[in-house]
N, C-alpha and C. Protein backbone atom coordinates (compact mmCIF):
# COMPACT_ATOMS: atom_id res chain seq x y z
N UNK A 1 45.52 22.21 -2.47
CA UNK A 1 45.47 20.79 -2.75
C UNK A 1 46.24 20.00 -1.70
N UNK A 2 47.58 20.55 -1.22
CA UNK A 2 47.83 20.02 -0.08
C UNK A 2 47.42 19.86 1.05
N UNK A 3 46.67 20.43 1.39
CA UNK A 3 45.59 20.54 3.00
C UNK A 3 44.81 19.90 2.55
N UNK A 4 44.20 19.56 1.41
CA UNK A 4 42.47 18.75 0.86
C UNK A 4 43.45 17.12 1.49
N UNK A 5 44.53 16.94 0.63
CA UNK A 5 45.27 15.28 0.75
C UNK A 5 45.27 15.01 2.25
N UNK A 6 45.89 15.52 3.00
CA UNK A 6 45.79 14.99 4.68
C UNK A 6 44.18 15.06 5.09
N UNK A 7 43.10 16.23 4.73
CA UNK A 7 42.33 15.74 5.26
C UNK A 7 41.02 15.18 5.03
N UNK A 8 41.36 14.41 3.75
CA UNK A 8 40.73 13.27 3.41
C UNK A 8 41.53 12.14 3.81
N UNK A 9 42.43 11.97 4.06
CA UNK A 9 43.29 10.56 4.82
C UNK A 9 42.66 10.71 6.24
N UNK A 10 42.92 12.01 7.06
CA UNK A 10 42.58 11.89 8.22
C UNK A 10 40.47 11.17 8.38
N UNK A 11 39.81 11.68 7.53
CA UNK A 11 38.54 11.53 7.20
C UNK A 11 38.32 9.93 7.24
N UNK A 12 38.72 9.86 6.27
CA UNK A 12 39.49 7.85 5.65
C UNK A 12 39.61 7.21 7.09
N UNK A 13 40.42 7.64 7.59
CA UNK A 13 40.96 6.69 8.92
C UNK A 13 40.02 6.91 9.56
N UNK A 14 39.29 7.95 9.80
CA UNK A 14 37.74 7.82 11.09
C UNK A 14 36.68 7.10 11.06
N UNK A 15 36.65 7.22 9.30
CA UNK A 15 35.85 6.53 8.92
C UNK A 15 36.19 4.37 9.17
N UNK A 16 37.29 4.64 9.12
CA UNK A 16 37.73 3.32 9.26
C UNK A 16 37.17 2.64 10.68
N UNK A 17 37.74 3.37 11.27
CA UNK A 17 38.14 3.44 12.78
C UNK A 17 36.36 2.89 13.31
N UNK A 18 35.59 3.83 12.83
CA UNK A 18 34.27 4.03 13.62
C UNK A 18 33.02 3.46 12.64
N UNK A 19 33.75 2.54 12.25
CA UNK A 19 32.85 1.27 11.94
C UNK A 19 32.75 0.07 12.47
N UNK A 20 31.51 -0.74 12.61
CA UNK A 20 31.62 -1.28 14.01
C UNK A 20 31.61 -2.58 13.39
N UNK A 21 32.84 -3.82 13.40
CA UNK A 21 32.65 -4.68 12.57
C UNK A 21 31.32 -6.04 12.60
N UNK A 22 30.38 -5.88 14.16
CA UNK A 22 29.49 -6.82 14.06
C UNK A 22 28.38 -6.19 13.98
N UNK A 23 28.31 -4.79 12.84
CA UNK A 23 26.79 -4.31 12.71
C UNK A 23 26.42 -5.13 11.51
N UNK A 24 25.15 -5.62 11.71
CA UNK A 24 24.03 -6.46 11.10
C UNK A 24 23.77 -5.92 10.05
N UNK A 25 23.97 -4.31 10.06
CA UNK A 25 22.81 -3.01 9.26
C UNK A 25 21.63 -3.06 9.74
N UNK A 26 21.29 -3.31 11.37
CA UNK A 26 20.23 -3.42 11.88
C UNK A 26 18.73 -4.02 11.07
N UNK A 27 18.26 -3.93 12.08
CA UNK A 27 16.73 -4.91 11.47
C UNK A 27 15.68 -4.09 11.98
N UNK A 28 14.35 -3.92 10.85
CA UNK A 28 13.07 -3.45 11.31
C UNK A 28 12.17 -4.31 12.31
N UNK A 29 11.40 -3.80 13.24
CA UNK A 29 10.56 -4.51 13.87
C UNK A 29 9.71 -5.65 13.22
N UNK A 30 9.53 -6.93 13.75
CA UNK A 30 8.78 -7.99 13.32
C UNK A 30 7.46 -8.04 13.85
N UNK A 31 6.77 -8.66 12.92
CA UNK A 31 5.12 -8.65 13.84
C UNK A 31 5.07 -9.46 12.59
N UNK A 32 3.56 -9.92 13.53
CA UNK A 32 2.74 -11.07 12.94
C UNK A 32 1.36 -10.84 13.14
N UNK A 33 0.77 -10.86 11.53
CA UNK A 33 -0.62 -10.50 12.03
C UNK A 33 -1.34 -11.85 11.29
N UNK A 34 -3.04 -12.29 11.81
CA UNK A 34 -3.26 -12.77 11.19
C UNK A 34 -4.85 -12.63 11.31
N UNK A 35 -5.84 -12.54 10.35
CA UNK A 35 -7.02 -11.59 10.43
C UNK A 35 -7.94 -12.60 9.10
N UNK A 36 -9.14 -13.05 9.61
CA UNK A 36 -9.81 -13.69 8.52
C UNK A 36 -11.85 -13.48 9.23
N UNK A 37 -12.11 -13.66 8.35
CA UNK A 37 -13.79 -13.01 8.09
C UNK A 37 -14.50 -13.70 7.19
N UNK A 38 -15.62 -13.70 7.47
CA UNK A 38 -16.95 -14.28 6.77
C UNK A 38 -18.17 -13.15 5.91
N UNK A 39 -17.98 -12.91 4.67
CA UNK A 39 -18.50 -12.00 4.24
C UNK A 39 -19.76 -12.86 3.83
N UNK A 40 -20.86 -12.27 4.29
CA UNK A 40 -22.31 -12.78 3.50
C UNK A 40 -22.33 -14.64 3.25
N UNK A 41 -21.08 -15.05 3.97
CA UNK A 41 -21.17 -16.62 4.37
C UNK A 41 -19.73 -17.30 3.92
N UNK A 42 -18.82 -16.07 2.89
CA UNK A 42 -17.51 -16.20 2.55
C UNK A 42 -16.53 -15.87 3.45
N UNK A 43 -15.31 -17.04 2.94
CA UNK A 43 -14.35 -16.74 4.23
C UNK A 43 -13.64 -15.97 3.60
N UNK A 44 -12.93 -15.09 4.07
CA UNK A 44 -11.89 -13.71 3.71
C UNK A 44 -10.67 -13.93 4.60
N UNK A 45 -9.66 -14.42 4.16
CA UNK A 45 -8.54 -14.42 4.99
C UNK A 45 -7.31 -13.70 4.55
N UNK A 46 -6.33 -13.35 5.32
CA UNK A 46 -5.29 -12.72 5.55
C UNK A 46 -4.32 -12.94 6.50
N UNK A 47 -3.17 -14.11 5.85
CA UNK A 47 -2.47 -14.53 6.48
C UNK A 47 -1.10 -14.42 5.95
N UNK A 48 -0.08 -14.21 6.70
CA UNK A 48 0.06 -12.73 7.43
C UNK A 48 -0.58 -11.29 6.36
N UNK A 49 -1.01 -10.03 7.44
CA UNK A 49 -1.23 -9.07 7.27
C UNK A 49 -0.23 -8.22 6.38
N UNK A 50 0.06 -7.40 6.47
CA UNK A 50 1.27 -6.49 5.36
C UNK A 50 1.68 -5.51 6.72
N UNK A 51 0.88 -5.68 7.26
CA UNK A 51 0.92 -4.11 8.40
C UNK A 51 0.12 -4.58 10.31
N UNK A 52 0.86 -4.51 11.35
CA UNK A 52 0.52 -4.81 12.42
C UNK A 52 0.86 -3.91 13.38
N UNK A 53 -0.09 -2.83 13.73
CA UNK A 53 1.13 -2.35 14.67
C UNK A 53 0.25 -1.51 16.19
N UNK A 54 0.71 -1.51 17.04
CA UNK A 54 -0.01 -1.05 18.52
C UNK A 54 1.02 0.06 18.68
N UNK A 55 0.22 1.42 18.82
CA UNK A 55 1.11 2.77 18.76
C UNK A 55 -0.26 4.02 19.09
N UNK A 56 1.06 4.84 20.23
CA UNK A 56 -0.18 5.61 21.16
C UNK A 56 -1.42 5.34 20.94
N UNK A 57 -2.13 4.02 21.67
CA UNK A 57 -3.63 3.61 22.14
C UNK A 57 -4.08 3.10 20.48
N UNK A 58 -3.39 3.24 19.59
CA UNK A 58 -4.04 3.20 18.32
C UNK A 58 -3.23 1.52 17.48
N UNK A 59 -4.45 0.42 17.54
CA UNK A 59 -4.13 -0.71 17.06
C UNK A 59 -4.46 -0.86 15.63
N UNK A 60 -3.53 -1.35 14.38
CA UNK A 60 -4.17 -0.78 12.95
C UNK A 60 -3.47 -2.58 12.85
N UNK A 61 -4.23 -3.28 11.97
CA UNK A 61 -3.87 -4.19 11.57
C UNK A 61 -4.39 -4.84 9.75
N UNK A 62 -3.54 -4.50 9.28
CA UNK A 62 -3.72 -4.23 7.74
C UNK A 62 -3.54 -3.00 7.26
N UNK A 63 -3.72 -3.12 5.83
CA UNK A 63 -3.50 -1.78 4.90
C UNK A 63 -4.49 -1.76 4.01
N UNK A 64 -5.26 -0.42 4.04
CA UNK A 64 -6.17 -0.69 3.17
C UNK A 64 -5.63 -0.44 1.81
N UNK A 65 -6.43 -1.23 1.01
CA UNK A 65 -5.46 -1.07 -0.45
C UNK A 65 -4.60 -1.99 -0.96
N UNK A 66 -4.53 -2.48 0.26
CA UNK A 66 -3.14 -3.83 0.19
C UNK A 66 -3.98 -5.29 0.43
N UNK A 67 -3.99 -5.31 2.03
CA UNK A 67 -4.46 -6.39 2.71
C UNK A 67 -6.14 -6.61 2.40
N UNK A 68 -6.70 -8.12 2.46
CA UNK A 68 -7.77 -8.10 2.23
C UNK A 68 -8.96 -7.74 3.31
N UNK A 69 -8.07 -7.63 4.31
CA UNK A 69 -9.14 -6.67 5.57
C UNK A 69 -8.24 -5.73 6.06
N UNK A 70 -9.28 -4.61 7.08
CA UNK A 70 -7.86 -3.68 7.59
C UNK A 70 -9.07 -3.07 8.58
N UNK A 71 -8.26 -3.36 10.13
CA UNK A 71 -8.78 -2.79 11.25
C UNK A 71 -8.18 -1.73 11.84
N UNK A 72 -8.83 -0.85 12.43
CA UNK A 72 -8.08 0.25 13.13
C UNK A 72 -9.16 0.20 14.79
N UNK A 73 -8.37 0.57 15.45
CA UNK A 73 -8.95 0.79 16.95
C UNK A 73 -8.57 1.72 17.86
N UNK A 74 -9.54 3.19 17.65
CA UNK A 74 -8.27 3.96 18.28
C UNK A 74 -8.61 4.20 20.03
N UNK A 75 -7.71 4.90 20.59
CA UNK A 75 -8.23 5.43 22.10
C UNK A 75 -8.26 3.90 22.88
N UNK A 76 -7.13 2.80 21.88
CA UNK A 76 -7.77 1.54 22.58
C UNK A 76 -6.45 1.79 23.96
N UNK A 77 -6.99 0.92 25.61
CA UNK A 77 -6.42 1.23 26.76
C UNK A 77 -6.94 -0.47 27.14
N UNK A 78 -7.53 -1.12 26.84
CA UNK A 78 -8.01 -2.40 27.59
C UNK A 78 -8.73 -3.07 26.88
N UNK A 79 -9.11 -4.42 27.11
CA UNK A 79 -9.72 -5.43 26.41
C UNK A 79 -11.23 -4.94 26.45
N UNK A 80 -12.21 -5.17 25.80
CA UNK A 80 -13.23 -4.73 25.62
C UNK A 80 -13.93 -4.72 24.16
N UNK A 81 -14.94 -4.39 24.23
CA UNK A 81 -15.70 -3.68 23.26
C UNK A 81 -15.61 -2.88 22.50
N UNK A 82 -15.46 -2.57 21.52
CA UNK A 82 -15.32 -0.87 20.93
C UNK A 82 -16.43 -1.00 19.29
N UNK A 83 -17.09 0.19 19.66
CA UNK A 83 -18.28 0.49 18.66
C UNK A 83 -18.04 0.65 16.76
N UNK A 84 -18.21 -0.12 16.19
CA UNK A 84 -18.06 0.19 15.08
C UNK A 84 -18.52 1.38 14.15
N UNK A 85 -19.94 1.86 14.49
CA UNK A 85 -20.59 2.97 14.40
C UNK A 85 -19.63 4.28 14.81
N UNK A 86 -19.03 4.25 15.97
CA UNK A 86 -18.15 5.52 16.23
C UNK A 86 -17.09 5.80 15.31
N UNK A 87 -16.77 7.02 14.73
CA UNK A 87 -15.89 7.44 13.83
C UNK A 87 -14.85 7.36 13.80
N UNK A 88 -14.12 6.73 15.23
CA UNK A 88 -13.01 6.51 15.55
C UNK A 88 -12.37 5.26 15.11
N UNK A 89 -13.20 4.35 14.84
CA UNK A 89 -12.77 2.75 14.75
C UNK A 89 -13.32 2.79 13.49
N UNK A 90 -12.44 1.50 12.65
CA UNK A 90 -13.11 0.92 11.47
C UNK A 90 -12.77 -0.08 11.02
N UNK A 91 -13.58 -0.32 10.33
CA UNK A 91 -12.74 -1.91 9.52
C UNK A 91 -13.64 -2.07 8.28
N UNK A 92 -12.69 -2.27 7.31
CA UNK A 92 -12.55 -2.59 6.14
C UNK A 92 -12.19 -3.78 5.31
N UNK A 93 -13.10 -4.40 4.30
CA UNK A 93 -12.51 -5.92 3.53
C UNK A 93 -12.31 -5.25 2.31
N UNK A 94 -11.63 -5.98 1.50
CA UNK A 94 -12.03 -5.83 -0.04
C UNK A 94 -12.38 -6.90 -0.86
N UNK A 95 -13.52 -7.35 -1.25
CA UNK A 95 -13.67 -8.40 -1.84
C UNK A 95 -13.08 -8.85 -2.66
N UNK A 96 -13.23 -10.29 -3.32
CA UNK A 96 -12.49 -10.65 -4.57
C UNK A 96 -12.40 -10.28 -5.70
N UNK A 97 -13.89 -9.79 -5.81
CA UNK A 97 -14.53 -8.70 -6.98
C UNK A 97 -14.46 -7.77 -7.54
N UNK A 98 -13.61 -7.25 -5.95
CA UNK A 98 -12.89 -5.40 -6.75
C UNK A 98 -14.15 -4.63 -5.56
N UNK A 99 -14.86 -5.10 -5.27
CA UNK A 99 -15.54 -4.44 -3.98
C UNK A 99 -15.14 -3.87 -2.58
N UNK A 100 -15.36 -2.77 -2.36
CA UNK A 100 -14.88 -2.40 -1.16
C UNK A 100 -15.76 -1.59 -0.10
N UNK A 101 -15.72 -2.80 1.17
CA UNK A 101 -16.53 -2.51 1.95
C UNK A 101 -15.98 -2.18 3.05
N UNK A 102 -17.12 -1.10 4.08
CA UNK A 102 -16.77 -0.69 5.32
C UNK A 102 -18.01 -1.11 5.68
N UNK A 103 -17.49 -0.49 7.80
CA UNK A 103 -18.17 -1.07 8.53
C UNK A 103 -19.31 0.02 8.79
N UNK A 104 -20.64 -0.33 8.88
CA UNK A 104 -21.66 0.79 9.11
C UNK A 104 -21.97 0.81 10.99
N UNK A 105 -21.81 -0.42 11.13
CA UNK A 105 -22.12 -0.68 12.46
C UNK A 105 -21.57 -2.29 12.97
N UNK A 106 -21.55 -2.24 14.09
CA UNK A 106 -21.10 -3.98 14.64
C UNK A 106 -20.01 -3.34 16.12
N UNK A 107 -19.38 -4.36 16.04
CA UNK A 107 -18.17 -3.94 17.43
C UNK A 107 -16.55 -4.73 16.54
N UNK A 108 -15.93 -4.54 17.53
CA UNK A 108 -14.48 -5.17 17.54
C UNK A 108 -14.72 -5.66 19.11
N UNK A 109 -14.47 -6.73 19.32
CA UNK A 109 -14.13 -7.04 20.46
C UNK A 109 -12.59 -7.34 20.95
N UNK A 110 -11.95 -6.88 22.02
CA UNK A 110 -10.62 -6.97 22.16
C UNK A 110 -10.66 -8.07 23.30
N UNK A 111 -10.42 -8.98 23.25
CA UNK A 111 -9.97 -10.37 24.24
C UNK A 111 -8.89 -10.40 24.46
N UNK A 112 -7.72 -9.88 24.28
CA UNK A 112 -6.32 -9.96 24.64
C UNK A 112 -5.35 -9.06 24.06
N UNK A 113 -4.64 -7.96 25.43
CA UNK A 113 -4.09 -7.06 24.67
C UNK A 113 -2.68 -6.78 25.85
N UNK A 114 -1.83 -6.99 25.25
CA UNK A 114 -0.33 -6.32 26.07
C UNK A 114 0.33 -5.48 24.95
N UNK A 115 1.53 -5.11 25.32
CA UNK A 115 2.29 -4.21 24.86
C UNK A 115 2.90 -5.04 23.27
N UNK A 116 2.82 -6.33 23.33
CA UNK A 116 2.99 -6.99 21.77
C UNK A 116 1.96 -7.77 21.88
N UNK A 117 0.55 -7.77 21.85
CA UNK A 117 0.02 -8.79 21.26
C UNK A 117 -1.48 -8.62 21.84
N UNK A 118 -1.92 -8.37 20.78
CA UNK A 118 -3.33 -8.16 20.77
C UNK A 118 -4.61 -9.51 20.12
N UNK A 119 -5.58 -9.60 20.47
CA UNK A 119 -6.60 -11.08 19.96
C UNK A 119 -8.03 -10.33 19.96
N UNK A 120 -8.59 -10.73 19.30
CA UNK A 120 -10.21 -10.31 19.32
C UNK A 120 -11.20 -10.75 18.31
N UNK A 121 -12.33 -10.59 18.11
CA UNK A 121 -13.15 -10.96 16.91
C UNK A 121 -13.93 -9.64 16.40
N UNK A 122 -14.29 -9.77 15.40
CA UNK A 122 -15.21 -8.68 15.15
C UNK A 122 -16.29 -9.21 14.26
N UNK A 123 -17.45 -8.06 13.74
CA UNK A 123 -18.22 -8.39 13.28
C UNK A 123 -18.97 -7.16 12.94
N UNK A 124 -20.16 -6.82 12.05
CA UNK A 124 -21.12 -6.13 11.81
C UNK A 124 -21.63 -6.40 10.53
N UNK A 125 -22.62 -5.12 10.32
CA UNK A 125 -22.98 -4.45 8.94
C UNK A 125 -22.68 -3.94 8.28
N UNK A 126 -21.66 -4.20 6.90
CA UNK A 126 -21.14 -3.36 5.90
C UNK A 126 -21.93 -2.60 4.45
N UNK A 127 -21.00 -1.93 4.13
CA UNK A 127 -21.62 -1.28 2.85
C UNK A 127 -20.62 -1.41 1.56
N UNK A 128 -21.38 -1.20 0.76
CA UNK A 128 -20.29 -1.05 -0.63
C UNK A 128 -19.54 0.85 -0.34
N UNK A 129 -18.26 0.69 -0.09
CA UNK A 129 -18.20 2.25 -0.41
C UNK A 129 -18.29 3.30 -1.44
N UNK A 130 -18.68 2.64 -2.80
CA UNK A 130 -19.50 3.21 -3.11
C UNK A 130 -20.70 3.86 -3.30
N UNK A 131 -21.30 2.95 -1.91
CA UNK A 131 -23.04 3.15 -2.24
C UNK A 131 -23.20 4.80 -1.18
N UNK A 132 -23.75 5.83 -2.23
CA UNK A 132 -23.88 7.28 -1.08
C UNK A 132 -25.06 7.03 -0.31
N UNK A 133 -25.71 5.98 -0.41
CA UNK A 133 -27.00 5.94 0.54
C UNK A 133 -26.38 4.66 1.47
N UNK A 134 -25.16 4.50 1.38
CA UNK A 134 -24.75 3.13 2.72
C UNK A 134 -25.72 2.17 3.29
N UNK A 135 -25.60 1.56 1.96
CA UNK A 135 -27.39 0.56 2.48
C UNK A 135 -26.33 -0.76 2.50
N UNK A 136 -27.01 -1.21 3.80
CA UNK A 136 -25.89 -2.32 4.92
C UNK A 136 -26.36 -3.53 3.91
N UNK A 137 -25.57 -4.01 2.94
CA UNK A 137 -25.78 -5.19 1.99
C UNK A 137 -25.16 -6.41 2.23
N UNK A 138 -24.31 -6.31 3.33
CA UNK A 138 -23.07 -7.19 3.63
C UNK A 138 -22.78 -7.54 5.32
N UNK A 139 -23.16 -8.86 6.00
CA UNK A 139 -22.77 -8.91 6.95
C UNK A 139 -21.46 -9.67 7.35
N UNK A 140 -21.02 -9.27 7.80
CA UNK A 140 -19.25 -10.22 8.21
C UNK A 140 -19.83 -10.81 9.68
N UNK A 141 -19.37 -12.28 9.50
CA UNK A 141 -19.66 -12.87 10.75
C UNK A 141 -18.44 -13.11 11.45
N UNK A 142 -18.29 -14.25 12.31
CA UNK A 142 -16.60 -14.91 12.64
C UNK A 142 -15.43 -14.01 12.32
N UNK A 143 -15.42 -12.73 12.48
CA UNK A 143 -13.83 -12.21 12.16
C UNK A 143 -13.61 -12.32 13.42
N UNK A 144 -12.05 -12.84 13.34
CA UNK A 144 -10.85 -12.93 14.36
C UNK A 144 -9.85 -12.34 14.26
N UNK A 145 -8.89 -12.18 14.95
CA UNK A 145 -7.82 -11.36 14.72
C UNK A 145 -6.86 -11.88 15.55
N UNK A 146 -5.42 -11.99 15.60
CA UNK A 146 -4.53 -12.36 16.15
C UNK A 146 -3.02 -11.69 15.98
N UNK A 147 -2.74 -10.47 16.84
CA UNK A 147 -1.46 -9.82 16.83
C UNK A 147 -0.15 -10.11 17.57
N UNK A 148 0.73 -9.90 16.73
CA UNK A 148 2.18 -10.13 17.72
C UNK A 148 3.10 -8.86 16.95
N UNK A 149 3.32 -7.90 18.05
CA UNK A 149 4.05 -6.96 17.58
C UNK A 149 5.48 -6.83 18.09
């Protein structure tokens, strides 16, 4: 019991010592997303997103489940085009209804992309994901997108 008392005092004092009195308790990264769409002639917006983020080549903006749209873009390297049809990319709304649609086909277009901040529009042919025969019932026109990571 005598050796435990000194070295919990000595413990005590390090602990004292090696605390740094202007830590904040640090802060998580900020971003700003903002993402809105035209379903079958309805506007679908999402302002701010829940989720924004540009990480190895892979741009995800929303949550599915959460947010009322949610894009992913992977292998992205430059402004451009990228295929909605390819298995790699997707995007997702959820209607007001409790409906949840993906993309069968269309593009993402990327118009502006640095290391924080990505811009683009998208668009295609969606489906109910429930439907097992993916019959394209749903077109999204005007989606935009606007990132700051």
């Amino acid at each position: 019991m005598k050796k435990l008392i000194p070295g919990l005092l000595a413990l005590a004092t390090l602990m004292f010592f090696a605390c740094n009195n202007d830590d904040d308790g640090g802060t998580l990264p900020t971003s700003d997303c903002n993402i809105s769409c035209k379903v079958n002639g309805d506007l679908i917006q999402v302002d701010p997103a829940s989720s924004c983020i540009l990480l190895d080549s892979t741009l995800n903006i929303g949550l599915l489940g959460t947010d009322a749209i949610m894009l992913q873009v992977n292998k992205l390297s430059q402004p451009g085009t990228y295929d909605l049809s390819e298995v790699t990319n997707s995007a997702f709304v959820n209607l007001p209804d409790g409906t949840q649609i993906g993309a069968l086909s269309g593009s993402i277009v990327i118009t502006q992309l640095s290391s924080n901040k990505a811009k683009g529009t998208f668009s295609g042919s969606f489906y109910d994901l429930t439907d097992l025969m993916q019959t394209p019932n749903y077109t999204v026109t005007d989606g935009s997108f606007e990132a700051s990571f």
